[in-house]
N, C-alpha and C. Protein backbone atom coordinates (compact mmCIF):
# COMPACT_ATOMS: atom_id res chain seq x y z
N UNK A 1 -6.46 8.44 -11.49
CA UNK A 1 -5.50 9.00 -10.56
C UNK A 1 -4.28 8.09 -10.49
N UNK A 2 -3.60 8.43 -10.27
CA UNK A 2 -2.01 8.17 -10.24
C UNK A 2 -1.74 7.71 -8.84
N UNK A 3 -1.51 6.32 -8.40
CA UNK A 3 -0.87 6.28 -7.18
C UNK A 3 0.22 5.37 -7.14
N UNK A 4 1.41 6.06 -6.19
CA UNK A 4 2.60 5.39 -6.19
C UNK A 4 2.60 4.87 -4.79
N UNK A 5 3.45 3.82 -4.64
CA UNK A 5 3.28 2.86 -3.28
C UNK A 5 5.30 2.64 -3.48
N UNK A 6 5.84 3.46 -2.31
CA UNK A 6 7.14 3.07 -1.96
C UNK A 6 6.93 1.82 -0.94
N UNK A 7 7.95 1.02 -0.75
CA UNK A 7 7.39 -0.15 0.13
C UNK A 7 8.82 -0.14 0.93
N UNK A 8 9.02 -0.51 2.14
CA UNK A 8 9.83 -1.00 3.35
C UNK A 8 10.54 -2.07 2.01
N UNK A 9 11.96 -2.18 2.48
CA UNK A 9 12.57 -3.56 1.89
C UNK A 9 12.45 -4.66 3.10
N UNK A 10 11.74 -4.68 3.95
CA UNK A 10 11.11 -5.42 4.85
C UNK A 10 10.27 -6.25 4.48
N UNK A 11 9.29 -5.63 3.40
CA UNK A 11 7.54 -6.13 3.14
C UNK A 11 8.30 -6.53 1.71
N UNK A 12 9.45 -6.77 1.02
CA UNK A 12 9.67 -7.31 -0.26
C UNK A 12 10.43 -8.15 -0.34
N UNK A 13 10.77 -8.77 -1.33
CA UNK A 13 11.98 -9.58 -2.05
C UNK A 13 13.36 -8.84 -2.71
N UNK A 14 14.63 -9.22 -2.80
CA UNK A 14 15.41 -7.87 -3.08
C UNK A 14 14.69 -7.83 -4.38
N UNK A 15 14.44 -8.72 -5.10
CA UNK A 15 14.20 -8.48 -6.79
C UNK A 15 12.75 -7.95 -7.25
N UNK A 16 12.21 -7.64 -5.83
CA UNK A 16 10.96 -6.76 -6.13
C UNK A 16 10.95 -5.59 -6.29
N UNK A 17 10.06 -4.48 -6.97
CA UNK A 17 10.95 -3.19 -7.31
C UNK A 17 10.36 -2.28 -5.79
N UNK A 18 11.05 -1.20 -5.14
CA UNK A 18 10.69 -0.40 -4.40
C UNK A 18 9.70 0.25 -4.02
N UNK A 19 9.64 0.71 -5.51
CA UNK A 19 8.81 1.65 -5.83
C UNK A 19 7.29 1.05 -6.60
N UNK A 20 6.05 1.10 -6.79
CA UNK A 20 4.68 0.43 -7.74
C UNK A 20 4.38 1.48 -8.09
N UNK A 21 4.23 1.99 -9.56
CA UNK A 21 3.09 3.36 -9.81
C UNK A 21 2.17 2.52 -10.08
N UNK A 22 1.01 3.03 -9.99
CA UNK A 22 -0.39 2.49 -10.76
C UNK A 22 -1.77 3.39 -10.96
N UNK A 23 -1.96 3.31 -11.92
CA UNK A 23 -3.10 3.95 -12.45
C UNK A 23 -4.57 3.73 -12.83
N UNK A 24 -5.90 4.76 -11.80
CA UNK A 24 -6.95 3.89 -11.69
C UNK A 24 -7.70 4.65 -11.09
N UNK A 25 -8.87 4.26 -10.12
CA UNK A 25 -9.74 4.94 -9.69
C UNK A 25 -10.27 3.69 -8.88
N UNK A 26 -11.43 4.38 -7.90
CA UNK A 26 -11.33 3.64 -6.75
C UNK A 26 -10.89 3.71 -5.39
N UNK A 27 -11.68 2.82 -4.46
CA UNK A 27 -11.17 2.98 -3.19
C UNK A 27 -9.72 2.80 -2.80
N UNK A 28 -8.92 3.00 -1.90
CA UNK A 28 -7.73 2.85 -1.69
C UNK A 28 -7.29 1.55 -2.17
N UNK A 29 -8.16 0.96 -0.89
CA UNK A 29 -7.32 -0.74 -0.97
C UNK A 29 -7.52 -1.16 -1.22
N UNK A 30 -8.57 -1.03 -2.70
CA UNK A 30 -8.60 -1.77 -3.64
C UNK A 30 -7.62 -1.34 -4.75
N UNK A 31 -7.15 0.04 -4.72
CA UNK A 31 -6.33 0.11 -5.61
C UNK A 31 -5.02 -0.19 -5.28
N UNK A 32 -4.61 -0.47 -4.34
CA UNK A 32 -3.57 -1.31 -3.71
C UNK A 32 -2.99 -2.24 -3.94
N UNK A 33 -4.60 -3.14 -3.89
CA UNK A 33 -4.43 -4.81 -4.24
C UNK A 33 -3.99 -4.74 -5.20
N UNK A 34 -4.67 -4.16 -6.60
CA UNK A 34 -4.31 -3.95 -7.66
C UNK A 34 -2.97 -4.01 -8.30
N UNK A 35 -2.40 -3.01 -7.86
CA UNK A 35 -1.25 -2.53 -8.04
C UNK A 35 0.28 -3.56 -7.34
N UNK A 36 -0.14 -4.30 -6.54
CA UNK A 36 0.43 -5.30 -6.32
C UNK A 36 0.54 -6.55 -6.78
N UNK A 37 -0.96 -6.85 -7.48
CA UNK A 37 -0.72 -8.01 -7.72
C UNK A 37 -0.18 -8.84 -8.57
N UNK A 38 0.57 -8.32 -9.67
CA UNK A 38 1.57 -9.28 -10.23
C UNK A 38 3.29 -9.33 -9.38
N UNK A 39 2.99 -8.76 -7.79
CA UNK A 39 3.89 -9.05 -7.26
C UNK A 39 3.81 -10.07 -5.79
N UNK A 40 3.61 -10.90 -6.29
CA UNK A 40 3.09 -12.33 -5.38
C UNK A 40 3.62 -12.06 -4.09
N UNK A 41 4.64 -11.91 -3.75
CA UNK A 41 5.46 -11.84 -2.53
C UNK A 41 4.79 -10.35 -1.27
N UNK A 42 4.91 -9.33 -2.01
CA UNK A 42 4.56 -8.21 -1.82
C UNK A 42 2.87 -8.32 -1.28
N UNK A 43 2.16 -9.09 -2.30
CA UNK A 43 1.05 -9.17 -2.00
C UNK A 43 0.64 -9.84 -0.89
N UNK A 44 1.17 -11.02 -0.81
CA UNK A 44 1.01 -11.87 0.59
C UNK A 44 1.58 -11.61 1.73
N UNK A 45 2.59 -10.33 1.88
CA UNK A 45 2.97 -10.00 3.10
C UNK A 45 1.62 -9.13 3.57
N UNK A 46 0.99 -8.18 2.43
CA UNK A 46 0.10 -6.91 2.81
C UNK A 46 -1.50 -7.31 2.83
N UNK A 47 -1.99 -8.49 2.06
CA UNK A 47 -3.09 -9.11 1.69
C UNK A 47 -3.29 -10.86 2.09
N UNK A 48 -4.41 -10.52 2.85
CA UNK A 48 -5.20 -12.11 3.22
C UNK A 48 -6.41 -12.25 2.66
N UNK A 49 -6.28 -12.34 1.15
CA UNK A 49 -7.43 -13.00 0.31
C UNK A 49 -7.65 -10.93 -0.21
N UNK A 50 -8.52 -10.49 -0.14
CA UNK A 50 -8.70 -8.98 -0.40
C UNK A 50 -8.67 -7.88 0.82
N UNK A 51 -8.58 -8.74 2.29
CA UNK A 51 -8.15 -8.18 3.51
C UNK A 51 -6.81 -7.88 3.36
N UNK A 52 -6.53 -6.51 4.05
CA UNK A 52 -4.84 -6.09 4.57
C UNK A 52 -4.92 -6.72 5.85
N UNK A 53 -3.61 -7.41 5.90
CA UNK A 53 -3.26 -7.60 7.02
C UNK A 53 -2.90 -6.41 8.25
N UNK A 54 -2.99 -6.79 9.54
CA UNK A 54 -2.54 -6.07 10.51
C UNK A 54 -0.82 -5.68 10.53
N UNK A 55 -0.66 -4.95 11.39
CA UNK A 55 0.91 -4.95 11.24
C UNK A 55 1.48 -3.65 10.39
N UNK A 56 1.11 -3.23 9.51
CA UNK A 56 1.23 -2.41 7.99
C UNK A 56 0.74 -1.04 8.38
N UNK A 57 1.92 -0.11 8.28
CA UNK A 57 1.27 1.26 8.36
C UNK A 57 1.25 1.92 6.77
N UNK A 58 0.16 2.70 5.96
CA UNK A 58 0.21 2.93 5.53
C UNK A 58 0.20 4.52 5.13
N UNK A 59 1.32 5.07 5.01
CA UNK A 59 1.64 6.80 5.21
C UNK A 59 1.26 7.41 4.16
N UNK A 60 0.69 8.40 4.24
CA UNK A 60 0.74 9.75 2.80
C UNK A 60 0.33 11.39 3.67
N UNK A 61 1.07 11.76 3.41
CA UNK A 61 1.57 13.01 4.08
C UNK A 61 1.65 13.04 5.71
N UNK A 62 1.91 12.45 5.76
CA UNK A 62 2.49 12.33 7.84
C UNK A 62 1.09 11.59 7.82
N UNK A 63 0.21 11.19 7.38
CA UNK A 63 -1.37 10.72 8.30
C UNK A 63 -0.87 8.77 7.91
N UNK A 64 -1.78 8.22 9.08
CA UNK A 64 -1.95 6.79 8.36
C UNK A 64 -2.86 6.51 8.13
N UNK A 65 -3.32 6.11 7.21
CA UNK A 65 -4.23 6.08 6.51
C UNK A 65 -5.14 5.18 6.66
N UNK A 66 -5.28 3.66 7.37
CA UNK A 66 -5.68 2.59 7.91
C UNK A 66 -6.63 3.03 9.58
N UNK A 67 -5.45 3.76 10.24
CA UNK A 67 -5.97 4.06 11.64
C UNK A 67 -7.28 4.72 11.49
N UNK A 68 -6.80 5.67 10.40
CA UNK A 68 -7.92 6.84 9.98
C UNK A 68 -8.82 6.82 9.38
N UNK A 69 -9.04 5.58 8.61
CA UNK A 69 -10.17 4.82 8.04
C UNK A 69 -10.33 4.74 6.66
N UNK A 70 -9.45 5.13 6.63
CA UNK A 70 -9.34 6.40 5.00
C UNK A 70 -9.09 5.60 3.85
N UNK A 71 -8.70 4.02 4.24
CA UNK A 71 -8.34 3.08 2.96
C UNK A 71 -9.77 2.44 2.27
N UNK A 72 -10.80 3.06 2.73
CA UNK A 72 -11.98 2.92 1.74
C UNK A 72 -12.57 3.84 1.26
N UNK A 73 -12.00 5.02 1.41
CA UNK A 73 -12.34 6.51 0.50
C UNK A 73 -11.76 5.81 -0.85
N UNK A 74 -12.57 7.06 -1.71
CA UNK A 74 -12.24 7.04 -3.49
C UNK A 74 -11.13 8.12 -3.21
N UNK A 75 -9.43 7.95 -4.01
CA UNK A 75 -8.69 8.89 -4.18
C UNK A 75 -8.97 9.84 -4.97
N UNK A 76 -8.92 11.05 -4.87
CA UNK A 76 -9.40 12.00 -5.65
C UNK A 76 -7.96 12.96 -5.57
N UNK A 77 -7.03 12.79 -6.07
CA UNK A 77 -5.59 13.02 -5.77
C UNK A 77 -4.41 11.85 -6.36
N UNK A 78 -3.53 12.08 -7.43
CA UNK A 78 -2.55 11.71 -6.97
C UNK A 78 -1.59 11.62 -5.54
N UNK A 79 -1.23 10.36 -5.45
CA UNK A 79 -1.08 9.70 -4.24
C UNK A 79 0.65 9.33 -4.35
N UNK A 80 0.89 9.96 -3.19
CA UNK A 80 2.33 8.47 -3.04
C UNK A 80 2.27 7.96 -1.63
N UNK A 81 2.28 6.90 -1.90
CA UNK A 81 2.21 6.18 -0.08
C UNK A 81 3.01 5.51 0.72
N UNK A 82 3.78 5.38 1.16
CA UNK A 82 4.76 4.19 1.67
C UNK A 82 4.26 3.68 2.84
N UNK A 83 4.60 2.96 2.24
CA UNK A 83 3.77 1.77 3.15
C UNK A 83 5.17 0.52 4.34
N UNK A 84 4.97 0.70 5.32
CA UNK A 84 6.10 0.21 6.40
C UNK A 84 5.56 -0.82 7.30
N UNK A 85 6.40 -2.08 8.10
CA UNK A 85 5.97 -2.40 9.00
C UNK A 85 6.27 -1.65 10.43
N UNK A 86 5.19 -2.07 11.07
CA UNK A 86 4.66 -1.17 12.61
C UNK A 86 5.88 -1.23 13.35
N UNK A 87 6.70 -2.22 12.57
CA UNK A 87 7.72 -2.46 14.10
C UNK A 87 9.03 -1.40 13.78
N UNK A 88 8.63 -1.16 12.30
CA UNK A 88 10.11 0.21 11.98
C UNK A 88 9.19 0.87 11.81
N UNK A 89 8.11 1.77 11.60
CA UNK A 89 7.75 2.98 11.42
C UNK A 89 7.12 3.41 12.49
N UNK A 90 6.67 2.45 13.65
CA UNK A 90 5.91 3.14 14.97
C UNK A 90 6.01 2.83 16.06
């Protein structure tokens, strides 16, 4: 499955890219980690060791996906997610 992660220019570096596609299978936030991690900066705002930090809403179709528990389901769907901090998105 195909998942794309738009990110807040909040949670980045300017020279980090916006946008992450990544491709895979698996629970959410593990495919997350994934997909972040050759972006060091990015990663350490959203990740404490393989924990997400607090703070981080993570959106895909109006739901959040964290509140809802939903970041340890297997995606069975292409995904796009943007992902914001709490203090601009809620």
């Amino acid at each position: 499955m195909k998942l794309v992660l738009k990110i807040h220019r909040s949670l980045r570096n300017p020279e980090d890219p916006e946008v992450i596609e990544y491709q895979g299978e698996g629970p959410l936030r593990a495919l997350i980690l994934q997909a972040v991690s050759n972006h060091a900066f990015i990663r350490d705002v959203l990740f404490d060791g393989e924990k997400l930090k607090p703070g981080i809403l993570y959106i895909y179709n109006e739901t959040e996906l964290s509140s809802m528990g939903l970041l340890e389901e297997q995606i069975e769907e292409d995904m796009v997610i943007k992902i914001v901090p709490i203090l601009h998105g809620g």
